[in-house]
C-alpha atoms as a PDB file:
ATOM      1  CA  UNK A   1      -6.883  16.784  -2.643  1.00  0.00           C
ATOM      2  CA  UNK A   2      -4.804  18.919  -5.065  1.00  0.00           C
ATOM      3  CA  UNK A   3      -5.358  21.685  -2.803  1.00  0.00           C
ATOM      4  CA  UNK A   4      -3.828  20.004   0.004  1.00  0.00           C
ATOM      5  CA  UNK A   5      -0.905  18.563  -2.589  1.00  0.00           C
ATOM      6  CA  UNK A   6      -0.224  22.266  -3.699  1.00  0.00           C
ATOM      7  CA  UNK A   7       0.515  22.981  -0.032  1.00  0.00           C
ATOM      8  CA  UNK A   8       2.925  20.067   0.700  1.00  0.00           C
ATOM      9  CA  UNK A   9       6.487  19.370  -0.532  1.00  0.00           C
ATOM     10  CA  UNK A  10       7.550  16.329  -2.784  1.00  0.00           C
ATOM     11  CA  UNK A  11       8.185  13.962  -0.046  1.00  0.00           C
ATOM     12  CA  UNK A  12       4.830  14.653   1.908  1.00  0.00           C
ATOM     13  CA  UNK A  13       2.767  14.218  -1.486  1.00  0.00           C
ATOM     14  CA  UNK A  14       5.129  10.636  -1.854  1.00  0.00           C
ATOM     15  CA  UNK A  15       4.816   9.707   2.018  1.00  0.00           C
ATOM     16  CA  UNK A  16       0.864  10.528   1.472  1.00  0.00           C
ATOM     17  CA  UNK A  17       0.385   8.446  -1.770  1.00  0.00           C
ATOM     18  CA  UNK A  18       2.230   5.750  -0.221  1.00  0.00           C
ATOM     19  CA  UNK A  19      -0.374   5.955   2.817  1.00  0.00           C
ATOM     20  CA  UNK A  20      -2.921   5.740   0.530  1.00  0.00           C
ATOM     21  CA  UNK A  21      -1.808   2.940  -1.865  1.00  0.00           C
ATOM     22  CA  UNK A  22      -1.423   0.897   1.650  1.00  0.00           C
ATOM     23  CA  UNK A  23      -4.085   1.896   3.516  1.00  0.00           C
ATOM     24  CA  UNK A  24      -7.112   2.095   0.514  1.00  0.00           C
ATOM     25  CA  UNK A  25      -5.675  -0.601  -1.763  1.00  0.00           C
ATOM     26  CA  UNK A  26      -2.666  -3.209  -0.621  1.00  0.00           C
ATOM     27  CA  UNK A  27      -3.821  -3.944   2.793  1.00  0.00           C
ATOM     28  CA  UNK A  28      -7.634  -4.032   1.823  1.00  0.00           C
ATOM     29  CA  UNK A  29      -6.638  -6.304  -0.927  1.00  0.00           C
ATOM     30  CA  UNK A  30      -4.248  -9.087   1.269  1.00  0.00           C
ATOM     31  CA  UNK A  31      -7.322  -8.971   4.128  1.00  0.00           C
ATOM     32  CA  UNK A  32      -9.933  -9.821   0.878  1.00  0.00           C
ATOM     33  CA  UNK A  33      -7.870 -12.218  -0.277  1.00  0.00           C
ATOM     34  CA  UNK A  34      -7.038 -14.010   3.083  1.00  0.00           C
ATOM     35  CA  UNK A  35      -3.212 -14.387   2.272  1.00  0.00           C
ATOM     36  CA  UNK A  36       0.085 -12.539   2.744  1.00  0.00           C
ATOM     37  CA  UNK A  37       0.730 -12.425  -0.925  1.00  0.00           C
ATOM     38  CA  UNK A  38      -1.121 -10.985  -4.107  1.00  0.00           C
ATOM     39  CA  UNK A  39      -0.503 -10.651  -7.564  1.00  0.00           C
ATOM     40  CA  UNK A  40       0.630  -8.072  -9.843  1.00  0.00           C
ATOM     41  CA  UNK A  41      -2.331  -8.163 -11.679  1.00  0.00           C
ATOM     42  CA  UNK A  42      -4.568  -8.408  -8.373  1.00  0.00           C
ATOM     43  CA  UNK A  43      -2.807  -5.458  -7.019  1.00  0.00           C
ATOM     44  CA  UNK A  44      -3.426  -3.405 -10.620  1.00  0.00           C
ATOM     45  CA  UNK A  45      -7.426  -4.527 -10.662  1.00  0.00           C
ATOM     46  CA  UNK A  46      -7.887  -2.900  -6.957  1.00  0.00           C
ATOM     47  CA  UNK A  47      -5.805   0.247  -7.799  1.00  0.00           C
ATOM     48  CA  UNK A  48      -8.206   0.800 -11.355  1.00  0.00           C
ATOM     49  CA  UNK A  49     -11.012  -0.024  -9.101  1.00  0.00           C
ATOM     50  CA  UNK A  50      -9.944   2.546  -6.311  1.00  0.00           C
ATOM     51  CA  UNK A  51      -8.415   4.889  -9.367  1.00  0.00           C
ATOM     52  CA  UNK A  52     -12.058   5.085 -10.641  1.00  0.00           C
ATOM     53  CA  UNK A  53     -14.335   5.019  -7.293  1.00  0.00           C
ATOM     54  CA  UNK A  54     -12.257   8.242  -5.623  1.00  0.00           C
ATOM     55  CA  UNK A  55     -11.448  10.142  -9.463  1.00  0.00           C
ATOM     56  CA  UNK A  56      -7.985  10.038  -8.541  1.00  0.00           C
ATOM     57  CA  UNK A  57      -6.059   9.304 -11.833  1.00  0.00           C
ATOM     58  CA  UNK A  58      -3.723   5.978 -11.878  1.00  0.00           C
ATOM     59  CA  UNK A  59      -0.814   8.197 -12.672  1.00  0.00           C
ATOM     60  CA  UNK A  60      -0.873   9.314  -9.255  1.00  0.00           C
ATOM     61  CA  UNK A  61      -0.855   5.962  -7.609  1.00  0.00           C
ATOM     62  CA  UNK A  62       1.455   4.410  -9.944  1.00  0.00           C
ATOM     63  CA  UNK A  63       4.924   4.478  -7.749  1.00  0.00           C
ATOM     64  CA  UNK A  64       3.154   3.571  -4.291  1.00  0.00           C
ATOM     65  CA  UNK A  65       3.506  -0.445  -5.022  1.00  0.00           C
ATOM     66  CA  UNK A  66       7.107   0.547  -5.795  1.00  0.00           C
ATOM     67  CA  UNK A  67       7.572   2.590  -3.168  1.00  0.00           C
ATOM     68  CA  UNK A  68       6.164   0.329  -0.660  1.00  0.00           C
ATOM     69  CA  UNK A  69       9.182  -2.526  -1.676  1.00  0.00           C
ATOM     70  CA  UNK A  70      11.754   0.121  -1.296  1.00  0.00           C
ATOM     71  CA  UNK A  71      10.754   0.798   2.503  1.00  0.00           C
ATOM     72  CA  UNK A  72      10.633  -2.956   2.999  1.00  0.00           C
ATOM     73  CA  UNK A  73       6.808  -3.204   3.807  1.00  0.00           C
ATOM     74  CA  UNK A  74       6.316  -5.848   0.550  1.00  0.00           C
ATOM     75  CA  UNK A  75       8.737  -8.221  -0.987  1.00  0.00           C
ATOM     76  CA  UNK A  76       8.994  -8.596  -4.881  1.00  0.00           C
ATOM     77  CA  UNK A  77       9.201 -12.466  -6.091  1.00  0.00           C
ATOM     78  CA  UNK A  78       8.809 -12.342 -10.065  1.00  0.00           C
ATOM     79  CA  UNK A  79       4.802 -11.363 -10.203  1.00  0.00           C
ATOM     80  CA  UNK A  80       3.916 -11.300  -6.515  1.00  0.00           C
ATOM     81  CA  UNK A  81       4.274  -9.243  -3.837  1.00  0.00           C
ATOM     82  CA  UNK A  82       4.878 -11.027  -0.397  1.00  0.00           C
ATOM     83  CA  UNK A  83       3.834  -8.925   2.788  1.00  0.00           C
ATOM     84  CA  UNK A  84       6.675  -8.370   5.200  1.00  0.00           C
ATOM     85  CA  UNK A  85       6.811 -11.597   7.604  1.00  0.00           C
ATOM     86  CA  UNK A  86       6.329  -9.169  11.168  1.00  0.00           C
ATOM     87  CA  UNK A  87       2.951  -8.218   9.086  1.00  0.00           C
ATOM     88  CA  UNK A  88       1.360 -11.824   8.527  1.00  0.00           C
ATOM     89  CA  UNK A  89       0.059 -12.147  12.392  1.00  0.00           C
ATOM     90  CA  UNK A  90      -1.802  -8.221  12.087  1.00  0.00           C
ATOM     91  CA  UNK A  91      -3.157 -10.323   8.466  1.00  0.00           C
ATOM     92  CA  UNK A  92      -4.508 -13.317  10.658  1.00  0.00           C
ATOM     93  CA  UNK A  93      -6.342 -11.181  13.115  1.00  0.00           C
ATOM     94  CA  UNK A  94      -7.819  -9.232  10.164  1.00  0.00           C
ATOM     95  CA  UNK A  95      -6.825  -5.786  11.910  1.00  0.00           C
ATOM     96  CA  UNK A  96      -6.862  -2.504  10.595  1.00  0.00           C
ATOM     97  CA  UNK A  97      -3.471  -1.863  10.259  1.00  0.00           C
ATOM     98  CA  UNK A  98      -2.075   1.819   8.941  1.00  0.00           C
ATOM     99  CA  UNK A  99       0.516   2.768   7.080  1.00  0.00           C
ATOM    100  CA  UNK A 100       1.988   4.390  10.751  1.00  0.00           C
ATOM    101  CA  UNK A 101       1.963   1.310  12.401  1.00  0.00           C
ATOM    102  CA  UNK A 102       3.329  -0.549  10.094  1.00  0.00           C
ATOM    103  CA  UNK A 103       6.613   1.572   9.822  1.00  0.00           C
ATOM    104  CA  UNK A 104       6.736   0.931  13.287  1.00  0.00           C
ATOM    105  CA  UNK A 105       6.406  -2.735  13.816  1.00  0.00           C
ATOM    106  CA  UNK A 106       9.153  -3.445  10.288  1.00  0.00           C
ATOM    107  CA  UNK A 107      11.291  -0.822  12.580  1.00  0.00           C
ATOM    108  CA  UNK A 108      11.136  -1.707  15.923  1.00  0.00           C
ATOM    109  CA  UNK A 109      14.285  -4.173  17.062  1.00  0.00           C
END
C-alpha cells in the first residue's frame, strides 16, 4: 500500500482511507450490528480489529470516522454515529454498499 500512497496526492490517499474506513470497517460494522447507528467505542473496537488483521497502523485510519461526518455519510449525536437516513433501506436489505455508491445516493436530488 505505501507504494501505491507514494504515487498519489494528499486528497487521493484521504478519498482512499475514507473508502476504506467505510467499506472494511463502518458499513461492516452497522450490517453486524443490525442498526443504523453504532457507538464510538464500537466503531474504535472494529478499526483496532481491522488496524491489526491488515498491519495497517491506527494512525492511518484515524480521520476516516471524521471525515466520513464532514461529507455527510454519518451523523454525530454525543457518542454515536447515526447513518445518513437515504442509507437505512441499503442497511435493511443487508447490501454491499461502497463508498461510490453511497456518494451517489446522499447526492442525487
Amino acid at each position: 500500500m505505501s507504494e501505491i500512497n507514494s504515487l498519489k496526492g494528499k486528497y487521493a490517499q484521504s478519498t482512499q482511507y475514507r473508502r476504506l474506513i467505510w467499506e472494511d470497517i463502518v458499513w461492516p460494522l452497522i450490517l453486524e450490528l443490525n442498526r443504523s447507528y453504532f457507538s464510538l467505542e464500537e466503531y474504535q473496537n472494529k478499526r483496532k480489529d481491522y488496524s491489526h488483521n491488515h498491519d495497517i497502523s491506527l494512525s492511518k485510519l484515524s480521520g476516516g470516522l471524521i471525515s466520513l461526518v464532514l461529507k455527510g455519510i454519518l451523523k454525530k449525536e454525543k457518542e454515536l454515529y447515526s447513518l445518513h437516513y437515504r442509507l437505512i433501506p441499503y442497511m435493511r436489505k443487508k447490501t454491499n454498499l461502497t463508498y461510490g455508491q453511497v456518494l451517489r445516493e446522499i447526492c442525487s436530488k
